[in-house]
C-alpha atoms as a PDB file:
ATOM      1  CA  UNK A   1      14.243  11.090   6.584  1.00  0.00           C
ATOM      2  CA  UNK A   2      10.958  11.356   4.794  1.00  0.00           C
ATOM      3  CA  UNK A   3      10.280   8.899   1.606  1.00  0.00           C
ATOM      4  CA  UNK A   4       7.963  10.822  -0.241  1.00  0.00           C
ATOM      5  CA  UNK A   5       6.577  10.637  -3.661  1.00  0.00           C
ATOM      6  CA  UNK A   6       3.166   8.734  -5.549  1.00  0.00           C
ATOM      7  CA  UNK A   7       2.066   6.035  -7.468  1.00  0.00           C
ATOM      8  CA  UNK A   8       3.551   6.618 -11.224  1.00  0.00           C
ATOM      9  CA  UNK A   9       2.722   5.211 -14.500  1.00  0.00           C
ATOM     10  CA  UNK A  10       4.938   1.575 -15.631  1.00  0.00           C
ATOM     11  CA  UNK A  11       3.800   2.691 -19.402  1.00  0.00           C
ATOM     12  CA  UNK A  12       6.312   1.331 -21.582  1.00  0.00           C
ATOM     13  CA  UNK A  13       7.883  -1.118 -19.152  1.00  0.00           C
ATOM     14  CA  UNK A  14       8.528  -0.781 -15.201  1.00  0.00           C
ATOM     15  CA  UNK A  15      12.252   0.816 -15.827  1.00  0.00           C
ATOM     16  CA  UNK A  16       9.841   4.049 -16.173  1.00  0.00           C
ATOM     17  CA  UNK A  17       8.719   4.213 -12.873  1.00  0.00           C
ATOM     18  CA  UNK A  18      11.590   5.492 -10.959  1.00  0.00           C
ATOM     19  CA  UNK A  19      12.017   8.136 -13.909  1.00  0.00           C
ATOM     20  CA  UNK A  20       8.744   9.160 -13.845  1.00  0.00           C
ATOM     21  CA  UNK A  21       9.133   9.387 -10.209  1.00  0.00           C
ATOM     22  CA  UNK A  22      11.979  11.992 -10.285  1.00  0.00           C
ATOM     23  CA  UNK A  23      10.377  13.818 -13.133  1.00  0.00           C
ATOM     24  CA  UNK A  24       7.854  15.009 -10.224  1.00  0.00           C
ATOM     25  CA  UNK A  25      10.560  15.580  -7.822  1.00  0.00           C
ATOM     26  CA  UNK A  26       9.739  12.406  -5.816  1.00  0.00           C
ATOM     27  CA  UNK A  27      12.260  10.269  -3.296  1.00  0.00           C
ATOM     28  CA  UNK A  28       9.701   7.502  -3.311  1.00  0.00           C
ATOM     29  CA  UNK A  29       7.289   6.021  -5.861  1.00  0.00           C
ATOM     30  CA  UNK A  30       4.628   3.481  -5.853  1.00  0.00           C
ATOM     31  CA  UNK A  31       4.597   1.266  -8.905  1.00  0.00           C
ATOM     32  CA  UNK A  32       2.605  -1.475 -10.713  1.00  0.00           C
ATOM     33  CA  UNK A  33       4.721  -4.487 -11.902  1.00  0.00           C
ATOM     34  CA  UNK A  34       2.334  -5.451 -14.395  1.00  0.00           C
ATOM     35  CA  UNK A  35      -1.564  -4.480 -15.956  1.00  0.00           C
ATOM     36  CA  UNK A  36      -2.846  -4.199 -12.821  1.00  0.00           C
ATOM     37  CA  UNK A  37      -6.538  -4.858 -14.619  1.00  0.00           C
ATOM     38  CA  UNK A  38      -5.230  -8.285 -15.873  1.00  0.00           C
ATOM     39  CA  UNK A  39      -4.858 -11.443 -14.568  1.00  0.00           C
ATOM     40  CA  UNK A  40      -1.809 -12.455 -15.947  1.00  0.00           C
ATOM     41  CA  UNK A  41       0.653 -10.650 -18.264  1.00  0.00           C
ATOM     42  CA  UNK A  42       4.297 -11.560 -19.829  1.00  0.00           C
ATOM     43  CA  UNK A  43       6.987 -12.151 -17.581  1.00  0.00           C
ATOM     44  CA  UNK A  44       9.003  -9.538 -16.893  1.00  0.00           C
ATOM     45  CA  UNK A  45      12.178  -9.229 -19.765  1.00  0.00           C
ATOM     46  CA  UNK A  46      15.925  -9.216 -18.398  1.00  0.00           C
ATOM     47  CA  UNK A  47      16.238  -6.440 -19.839  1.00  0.00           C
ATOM     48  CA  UNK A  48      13.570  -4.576 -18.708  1.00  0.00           C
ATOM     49  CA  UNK A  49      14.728  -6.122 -15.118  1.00  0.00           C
ATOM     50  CA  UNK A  50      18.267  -4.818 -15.695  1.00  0.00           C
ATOM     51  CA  UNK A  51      16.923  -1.115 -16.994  1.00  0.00           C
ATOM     52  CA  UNK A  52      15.022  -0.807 -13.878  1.00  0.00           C
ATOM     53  CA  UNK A  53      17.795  -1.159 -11.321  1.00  0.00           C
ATOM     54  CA  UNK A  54      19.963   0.913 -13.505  1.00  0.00           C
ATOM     55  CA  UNK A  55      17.817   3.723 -13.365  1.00  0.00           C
ATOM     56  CA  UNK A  56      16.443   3.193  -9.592  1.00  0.00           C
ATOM     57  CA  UNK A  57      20.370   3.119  -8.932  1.00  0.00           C
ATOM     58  CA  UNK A  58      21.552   5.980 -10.833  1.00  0.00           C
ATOM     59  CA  UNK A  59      18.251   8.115  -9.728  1.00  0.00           C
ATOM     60  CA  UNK A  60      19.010   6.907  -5.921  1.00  0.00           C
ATOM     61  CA  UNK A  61      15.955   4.775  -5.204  1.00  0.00           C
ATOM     62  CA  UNK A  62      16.552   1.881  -2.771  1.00  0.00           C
ATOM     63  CA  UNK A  63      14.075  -0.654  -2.201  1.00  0.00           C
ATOM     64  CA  UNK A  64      13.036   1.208   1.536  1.00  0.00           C
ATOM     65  CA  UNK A  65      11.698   3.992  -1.065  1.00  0.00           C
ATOM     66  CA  UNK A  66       9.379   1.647  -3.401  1.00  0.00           C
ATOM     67  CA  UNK A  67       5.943   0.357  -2.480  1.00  0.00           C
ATOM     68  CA  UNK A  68       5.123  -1.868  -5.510  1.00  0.00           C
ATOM     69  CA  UNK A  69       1.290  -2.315  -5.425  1.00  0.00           C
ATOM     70  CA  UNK A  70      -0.478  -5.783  -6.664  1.00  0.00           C
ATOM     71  CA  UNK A  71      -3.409  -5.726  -8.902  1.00  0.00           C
ATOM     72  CA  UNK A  72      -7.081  -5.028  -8.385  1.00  0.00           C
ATOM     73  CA  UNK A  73      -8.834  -8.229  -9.411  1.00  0.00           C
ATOM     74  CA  UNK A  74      -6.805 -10.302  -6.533  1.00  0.00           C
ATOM     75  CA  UNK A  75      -8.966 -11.310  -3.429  1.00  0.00           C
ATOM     76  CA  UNK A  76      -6.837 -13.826  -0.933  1.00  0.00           C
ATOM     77  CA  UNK A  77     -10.636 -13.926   0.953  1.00  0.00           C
ATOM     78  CA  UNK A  78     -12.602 -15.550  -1.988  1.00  0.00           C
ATOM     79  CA  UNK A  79     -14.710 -18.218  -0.390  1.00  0.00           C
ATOM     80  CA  UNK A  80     -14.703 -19.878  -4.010  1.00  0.00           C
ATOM     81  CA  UNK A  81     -11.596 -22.272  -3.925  1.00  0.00           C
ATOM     82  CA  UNK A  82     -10.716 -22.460  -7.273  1.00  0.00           C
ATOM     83  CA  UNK A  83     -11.292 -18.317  -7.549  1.00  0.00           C
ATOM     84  CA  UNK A  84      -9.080 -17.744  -4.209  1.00  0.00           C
ATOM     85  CA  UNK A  85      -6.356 -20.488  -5.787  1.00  0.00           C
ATOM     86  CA  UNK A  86      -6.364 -18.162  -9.368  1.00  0.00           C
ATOM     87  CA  UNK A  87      -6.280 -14.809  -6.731  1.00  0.00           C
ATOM     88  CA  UNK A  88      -3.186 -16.568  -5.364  1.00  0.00           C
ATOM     89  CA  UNK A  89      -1.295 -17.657  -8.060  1.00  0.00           C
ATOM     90  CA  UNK A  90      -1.516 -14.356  -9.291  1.00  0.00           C
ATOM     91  CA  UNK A  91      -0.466 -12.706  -5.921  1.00  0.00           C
ATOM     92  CA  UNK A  92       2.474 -15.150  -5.809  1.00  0.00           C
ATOM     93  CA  UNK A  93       3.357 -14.376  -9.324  1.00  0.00           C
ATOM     94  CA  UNK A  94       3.288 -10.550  -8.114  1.00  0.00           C
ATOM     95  CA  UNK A  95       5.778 -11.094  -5.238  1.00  0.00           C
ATOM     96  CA  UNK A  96       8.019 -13.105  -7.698  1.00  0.00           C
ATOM     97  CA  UNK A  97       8.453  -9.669  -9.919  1.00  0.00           C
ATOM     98  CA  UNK A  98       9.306  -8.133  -6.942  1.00  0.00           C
ATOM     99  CA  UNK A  99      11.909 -10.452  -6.252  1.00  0.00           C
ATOM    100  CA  UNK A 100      13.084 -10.279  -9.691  1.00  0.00           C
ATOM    101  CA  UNK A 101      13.527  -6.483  -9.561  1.00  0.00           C
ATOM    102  CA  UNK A 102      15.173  -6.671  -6.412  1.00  0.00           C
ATOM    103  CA  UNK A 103      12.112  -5.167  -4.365  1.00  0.00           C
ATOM    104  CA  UNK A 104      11.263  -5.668  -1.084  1.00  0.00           C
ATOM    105  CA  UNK A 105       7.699  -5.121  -0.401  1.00  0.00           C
ATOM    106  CA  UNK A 106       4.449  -5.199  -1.761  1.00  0.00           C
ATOM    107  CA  UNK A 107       1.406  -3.821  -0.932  1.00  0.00           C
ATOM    108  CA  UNK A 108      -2.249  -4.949  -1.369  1.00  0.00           C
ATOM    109  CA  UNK A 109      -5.622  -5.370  -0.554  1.00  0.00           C
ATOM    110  CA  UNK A 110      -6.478  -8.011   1.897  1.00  0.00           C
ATOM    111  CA  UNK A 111      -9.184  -8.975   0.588  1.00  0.00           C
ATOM    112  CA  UNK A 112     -13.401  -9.904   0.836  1.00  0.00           C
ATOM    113  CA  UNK A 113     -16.083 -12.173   1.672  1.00  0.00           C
ATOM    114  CA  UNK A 114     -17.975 -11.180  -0.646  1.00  0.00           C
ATOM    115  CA  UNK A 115     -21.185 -12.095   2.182  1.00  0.00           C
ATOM    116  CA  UNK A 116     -20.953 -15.892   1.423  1.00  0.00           C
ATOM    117  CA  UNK A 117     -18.541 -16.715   4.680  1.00  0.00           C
ATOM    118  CA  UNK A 118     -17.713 -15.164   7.990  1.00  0.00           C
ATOM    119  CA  UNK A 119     -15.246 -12.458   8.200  1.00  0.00           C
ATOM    120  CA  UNK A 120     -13.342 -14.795  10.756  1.00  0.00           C
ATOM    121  CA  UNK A 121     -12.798 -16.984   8.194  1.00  0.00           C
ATOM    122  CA  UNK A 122     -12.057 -14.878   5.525  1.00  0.00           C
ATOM    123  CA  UNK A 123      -9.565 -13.441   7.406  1.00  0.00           C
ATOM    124  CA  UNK A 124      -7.899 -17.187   7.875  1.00  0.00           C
ATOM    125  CA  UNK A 125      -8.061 -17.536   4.509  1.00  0.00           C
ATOM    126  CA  UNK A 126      -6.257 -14.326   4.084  1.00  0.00           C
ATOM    127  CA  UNK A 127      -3.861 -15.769   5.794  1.00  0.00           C
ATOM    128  CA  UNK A 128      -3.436 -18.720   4.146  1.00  0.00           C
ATOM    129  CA  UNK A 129      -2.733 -17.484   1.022  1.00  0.00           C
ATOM    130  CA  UNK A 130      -0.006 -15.228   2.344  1.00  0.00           C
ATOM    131  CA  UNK A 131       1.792 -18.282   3.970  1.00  0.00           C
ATOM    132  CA  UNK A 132       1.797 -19.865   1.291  1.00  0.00           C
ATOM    133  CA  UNK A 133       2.902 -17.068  -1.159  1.00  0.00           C
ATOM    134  CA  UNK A 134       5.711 -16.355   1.275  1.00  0.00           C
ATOM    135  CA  UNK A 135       6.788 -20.463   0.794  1.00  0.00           C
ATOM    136  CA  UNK A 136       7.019 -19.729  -2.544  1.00  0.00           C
ATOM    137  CA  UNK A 137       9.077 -16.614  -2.624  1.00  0.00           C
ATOM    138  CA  UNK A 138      11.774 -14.737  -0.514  1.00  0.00           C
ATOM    139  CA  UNK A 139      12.776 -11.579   0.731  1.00  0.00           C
ATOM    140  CA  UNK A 140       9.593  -9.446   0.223  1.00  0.00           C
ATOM    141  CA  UNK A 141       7.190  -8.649   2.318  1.00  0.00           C
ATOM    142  CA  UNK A 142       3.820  -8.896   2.104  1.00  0.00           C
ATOM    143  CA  UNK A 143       2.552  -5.373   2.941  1.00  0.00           C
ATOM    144  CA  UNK A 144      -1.136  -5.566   3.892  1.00  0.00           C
ATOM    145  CA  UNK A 145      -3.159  -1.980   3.129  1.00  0.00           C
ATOM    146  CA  UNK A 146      -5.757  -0.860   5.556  1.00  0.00           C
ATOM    147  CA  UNK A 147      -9.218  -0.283   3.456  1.00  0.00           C
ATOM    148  CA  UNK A 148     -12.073   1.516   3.724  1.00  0.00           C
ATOM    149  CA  UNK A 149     -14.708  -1.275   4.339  1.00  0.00           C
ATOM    150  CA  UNK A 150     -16.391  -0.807   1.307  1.00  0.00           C
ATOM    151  CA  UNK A 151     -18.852  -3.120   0.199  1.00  0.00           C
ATOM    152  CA  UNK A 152     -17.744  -6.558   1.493  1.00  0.00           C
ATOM    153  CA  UNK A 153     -13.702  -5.835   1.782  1.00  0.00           C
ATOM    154  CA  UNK A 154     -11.630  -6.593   5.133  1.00  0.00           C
ATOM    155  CA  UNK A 155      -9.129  -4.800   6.645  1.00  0.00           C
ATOM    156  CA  UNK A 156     -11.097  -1.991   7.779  1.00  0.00           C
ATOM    157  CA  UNK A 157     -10.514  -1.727  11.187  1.00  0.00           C
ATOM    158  CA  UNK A 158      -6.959  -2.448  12.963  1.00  0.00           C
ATOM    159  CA  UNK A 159      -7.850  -5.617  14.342  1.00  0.00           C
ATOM    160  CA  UNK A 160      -8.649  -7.604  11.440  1.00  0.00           C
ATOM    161  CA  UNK A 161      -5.179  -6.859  10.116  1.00  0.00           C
ATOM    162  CA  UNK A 162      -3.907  -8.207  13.399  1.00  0.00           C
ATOM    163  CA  UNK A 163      -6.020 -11.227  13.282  1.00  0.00           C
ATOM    164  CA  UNK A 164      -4.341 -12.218   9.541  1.00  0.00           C
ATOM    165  CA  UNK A 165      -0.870 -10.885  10.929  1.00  0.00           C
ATOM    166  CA  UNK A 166      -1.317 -13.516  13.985  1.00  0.00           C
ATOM    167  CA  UNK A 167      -1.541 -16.437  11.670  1.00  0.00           C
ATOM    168  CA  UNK A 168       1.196 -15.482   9.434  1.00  0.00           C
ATOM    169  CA  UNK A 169       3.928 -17.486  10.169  1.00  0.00           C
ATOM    170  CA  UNK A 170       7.064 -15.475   9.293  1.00  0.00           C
ATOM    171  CA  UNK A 171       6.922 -12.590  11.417  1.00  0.00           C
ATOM    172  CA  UNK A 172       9.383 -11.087   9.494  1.00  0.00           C
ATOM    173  CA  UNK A 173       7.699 -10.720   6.155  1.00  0.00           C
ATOM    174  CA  UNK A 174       4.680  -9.205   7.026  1.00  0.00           C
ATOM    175  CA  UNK A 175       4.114  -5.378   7.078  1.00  0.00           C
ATOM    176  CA  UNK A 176       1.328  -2.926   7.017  1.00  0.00           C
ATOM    177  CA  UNK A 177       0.429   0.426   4.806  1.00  0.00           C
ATOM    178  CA  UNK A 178      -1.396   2.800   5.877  1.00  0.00           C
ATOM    179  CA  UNK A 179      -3.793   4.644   3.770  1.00  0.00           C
ATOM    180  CA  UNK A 180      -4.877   8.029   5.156  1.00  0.00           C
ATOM    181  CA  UNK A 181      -8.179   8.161   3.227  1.00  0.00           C
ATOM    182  CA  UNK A 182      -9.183   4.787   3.497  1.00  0.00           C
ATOM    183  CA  UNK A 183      -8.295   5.145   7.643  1.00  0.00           C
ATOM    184  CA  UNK A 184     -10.450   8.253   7.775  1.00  0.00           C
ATOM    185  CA  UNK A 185     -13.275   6.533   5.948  1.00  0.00           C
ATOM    186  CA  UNK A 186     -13.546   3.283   8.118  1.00  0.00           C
ATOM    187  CA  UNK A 187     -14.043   5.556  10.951  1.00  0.00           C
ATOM    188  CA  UNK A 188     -10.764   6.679  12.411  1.00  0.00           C
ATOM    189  CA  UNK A 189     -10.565  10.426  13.114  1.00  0.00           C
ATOM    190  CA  UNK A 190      -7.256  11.428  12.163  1.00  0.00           C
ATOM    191  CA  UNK A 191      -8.308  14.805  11.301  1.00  0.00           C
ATOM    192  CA  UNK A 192      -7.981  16.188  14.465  1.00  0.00           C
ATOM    193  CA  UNK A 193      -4.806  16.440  16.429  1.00  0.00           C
ATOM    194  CA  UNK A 194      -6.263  14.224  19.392  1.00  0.00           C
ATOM    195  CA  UNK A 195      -8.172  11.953  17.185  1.00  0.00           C
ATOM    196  CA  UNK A 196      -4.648  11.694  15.501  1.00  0.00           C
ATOM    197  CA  UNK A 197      -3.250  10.745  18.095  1.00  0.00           C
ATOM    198  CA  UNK A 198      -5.738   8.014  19.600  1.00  0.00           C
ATOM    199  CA  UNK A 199      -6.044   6.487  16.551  1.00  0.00           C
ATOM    200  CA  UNK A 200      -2.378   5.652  16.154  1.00  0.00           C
ATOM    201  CA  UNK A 201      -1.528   5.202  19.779  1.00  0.00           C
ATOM    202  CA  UNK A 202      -4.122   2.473  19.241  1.00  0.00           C
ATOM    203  CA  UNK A 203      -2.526   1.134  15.446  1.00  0.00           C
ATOM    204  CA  UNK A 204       0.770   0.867  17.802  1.00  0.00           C
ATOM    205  CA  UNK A 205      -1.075  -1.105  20.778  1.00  0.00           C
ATOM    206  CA  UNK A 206      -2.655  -3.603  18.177  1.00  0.00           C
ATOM    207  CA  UNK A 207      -0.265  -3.608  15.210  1.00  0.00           C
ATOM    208  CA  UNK A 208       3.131  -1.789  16.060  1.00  0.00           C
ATOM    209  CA  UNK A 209       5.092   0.306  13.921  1.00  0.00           C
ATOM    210  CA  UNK A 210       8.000  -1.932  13.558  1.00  0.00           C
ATOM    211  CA  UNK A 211       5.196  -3.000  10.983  1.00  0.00           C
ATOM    212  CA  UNK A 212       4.363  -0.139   9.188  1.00  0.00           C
ATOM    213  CA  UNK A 213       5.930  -0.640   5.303  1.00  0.00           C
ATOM    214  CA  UNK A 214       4.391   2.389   4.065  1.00  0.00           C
ATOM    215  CA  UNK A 215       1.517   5.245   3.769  1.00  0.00           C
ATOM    216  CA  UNK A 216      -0.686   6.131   1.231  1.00  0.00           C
ATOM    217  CA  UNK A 217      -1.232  10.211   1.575  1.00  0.00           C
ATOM    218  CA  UNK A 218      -4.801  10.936   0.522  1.00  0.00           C
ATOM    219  CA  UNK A 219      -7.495  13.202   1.192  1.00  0.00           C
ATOM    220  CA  UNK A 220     -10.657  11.740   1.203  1.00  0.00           C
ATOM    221  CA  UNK A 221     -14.241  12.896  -0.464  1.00  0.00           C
ATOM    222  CA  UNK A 222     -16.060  10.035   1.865  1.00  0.00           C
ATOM    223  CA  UNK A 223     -17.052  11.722   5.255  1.00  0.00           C
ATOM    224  CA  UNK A 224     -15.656   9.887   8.141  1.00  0.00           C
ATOM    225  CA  UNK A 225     -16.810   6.661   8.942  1.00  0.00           C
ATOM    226  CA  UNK A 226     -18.774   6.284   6.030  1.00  0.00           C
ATOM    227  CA  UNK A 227     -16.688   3.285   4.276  1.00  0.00           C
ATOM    228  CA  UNK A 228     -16.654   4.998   0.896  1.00  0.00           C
ATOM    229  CA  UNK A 229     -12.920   4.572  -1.014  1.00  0.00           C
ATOM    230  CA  UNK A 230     -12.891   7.975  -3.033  1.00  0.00           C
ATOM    231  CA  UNK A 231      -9.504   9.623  -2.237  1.00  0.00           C
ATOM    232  CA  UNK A 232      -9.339  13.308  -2.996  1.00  0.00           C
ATOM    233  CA  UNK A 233      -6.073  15.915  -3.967  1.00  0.00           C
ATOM    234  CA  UNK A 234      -4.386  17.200  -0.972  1.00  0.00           C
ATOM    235  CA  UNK A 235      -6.212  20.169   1.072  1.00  0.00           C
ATOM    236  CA  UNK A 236      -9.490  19.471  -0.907  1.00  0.00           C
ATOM    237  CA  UNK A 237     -11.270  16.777   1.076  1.00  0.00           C
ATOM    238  CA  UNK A 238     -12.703  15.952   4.186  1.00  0.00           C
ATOM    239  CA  UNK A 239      -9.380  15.487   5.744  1.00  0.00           C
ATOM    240  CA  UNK A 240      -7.514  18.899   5.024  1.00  0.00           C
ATOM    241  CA  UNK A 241      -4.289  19.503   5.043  1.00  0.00           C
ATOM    242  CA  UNK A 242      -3.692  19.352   8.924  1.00  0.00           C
ATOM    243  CA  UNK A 243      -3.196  15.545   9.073  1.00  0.00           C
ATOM    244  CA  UNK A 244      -0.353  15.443   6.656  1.00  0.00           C
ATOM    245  CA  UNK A 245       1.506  18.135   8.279  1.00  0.00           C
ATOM    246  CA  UNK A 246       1.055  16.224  11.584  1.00  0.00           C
ATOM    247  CA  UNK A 247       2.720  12.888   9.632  1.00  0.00           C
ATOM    248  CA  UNK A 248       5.613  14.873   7.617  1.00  0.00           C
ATOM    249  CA  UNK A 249       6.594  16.151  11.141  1.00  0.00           C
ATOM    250  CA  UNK A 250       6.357  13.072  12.973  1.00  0.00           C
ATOM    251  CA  UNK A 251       9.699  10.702  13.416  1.00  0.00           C
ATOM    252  CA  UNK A 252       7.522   7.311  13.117  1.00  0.00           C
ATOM    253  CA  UNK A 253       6.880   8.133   9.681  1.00  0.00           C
ATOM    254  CA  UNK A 254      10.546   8.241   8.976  1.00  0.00           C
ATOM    255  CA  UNK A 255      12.289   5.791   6.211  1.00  0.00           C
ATOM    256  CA  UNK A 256       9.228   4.198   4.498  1.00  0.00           C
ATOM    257  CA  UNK A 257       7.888   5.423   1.422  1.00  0.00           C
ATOM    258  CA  UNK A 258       4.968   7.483   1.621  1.00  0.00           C
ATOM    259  CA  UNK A 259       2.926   8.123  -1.525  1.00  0.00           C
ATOM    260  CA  UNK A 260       0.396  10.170  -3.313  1.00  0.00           C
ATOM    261  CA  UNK A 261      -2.436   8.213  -4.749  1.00  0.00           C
ATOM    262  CA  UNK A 262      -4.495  11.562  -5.119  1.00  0.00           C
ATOM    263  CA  UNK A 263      -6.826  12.189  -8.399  1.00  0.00           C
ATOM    264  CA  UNK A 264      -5.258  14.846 -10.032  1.00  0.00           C
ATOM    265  CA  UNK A 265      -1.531  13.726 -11.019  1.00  0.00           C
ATOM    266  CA  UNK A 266      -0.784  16.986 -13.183  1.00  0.00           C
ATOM    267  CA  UNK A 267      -0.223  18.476  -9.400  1.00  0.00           C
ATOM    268  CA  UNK A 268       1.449  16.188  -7.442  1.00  0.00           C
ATOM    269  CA  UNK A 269       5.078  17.389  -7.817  1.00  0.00           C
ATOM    270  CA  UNK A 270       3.100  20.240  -6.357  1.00  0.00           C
ATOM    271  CA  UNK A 271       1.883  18.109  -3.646  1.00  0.00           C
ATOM    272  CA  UNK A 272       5.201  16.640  -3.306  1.00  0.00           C
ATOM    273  CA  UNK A 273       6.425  19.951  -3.003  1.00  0.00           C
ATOM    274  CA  UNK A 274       3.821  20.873  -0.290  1.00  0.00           C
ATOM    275  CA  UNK A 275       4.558  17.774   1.627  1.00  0.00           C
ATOM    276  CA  UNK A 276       8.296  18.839   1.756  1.00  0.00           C
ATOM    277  CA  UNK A 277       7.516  22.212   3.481  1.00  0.00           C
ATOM    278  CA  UNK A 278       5.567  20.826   6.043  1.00  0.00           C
ATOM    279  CA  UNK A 279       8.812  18.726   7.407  1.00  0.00           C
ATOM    280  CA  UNK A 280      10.306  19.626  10.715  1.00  0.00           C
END
C-alpha cells in the first residue's frame, strides 16, 4: 500500500498535523515536533501529547505513515565540539518527542564539515552522535536523508550514508529517506527509466531497502548533478512527472510514508491526488 501525503504545518501544537494532513486528502504526513528554526523550545504538554494520538488514531495514522523531520540548525558533523555537543543535545531532545508521541522515526540531515575536517571524519562524527542519541532514547529510528551536496553537507552520494550506517551500532534503528530532488541533484539520474533503475539497483547493493524509512517526492529546479537543494511542484522541474509514476507503481516503495515537500502547498491535495492515479 502506498503512504502518501507531505510535510504539514504543527501551527498551534503538533495534534494539528495529522488533521491538516487529512484536510489534503493525505495517508501520510511529515511533521515538525517543534520550531524547527530554534534551538530549543517548551517541552511538549500531555495534553498536547494525548490530542495528537487521539486524532492520528481516530484519522487512521500509524506511526509507519509519519516521518517527523528534526530541525534545520542541527549538524551531527560540526568539527567544533562544543557546537556538535549543542547539535546533539538538540537531536536527542528531537528523538525524545518522538518517543513521547509514540513515533517511530525521524528524519534528518546528516550533517557538514563545514571545510575545517575531512569528510571521513565527519562522517565518524556523524556517527557518533547517532550512537549516542540512540543510548539515550528507544524505539525510534534515526532516519538519515540523502542531500544534495550543497555547500559543505554530507550525505550526497550513497556511500557516505553507508559509511555512518557501518558505525552505527544498533542495526536496527537506523533507516534511510530518500529525497527525489536532492538524489537527482547530487548526480543520480532517476529521470530516466534506466537511469532509474541503476541508480536504485545500486542504493540496494550499498544501502538495502530493508533500510529505506521514507521518500521525499520532489521535483527539482537544480539540473542534475549540480548539488543545488531547490525542490520544485510536481511535473514542473527538471525531473517531470515520469519518475514518480515509476515509484507509485513500484512494490519497494510500499508501506513507508512518502511525502510532498514541494513549494506550492495550496496544490498538493492536488498532487496527492495525482500521485494516487499513477498507482498500479
Amino acid at each position: 500500500m502506498k503512504y502518501v501525503g507531505a510535510h504539514v504545518s504543527i501551527s498551534g501544537g503538533v495534534e494539528f498535523a495529522p488533521l491538516n494532513a487529512a484536510k489534503i486528502g493525505a495517508n501520510a504526513f511529515a511533521m515538525f515536533t517543534k520550531n524547527q528554526r530554534q534551538w530549543k523550545s517548551p517541552p511538549l504538554t500531555d495534553s498536547s501529547i494525548a490530542a495528537f494520538k487521539k486524532n492520528c488514531r481516530d484519522l487512521g495514522f500509524t506511526p509507519a505513515q509519519i516521518l517527523p523531520h528534526d530541525g534545520y540548525l542541527i549538524n551531527l558533523g560540526n568539527a567544533d565540539h562544543d557546537k556538535r555537543k549543542q547539535s546533539l543535545e538538540a537531536f536527542t531532545d528531537e528523538m525524545t518527542r518522538c518517543m513521547l508521541l509514540g513515533l517511530d522515526r525521524l528524519n534528518f540531515h546528516p550533517g557538514s564539515h563545514l571545510k575545517l575536517i575531512a569528510e571521513e571524519e565527519c562522517l565518524s562524527l556523524i556517527a557518533e552522535c547517532i550512537n549516542s542519541a540512540l543510548e539515550e532514547t528507544e524505539n525510534v529510528t534515526a532516519v538519515i536523508e540523502n542531500t544534495a551536496g550543497q555547500g559543505s553537507n554530507l550525505g550526497y552520494t550513497f556511500e557516505q550514508i553507508a559509511k555512518i550506517m557501518e558505525e552505527v551500532k544498533d542495526q536496527s534503528r537506523i533507516g534511510v529517506c530518500i529525497d527525489t530532488c536532492h538524489t537527482f541533484a547530487a548526480g543520480y539520474d532517476i529521470k530516466t527509466e534506466e537511469g532509474f533503475e541503476k541508480t536504485f539497483e545500486h542504493f540496494d547493493k550499498v544501502i538495502g531497502f530493508s533500510f529505506l524509512k521514507g521518500v521525499h517526492l520532489n521535483d527539482s529546479k537544480s539540473l542534475l548533478g549540480k548539488h543545488l537543494d531547490r525542490h520544485n511542484s510536481l511535473g514542473k522541474g527538471e525531473l517531470g512527472l515520469d519518475v514518480f509514476k515509476r515509484i507509485m507503481g513500484d512494490s519497494r516503495f510500499d508501506n513507508i510514508p512518502l511525502v510532498l515537500e514541494t513549494i506550492d502547498e495550496t496544490i498538493w491535495a492536488d498532487e496527492i491526488a495525482l500521485l494516487r492515479s499513477f498507482e498500479k
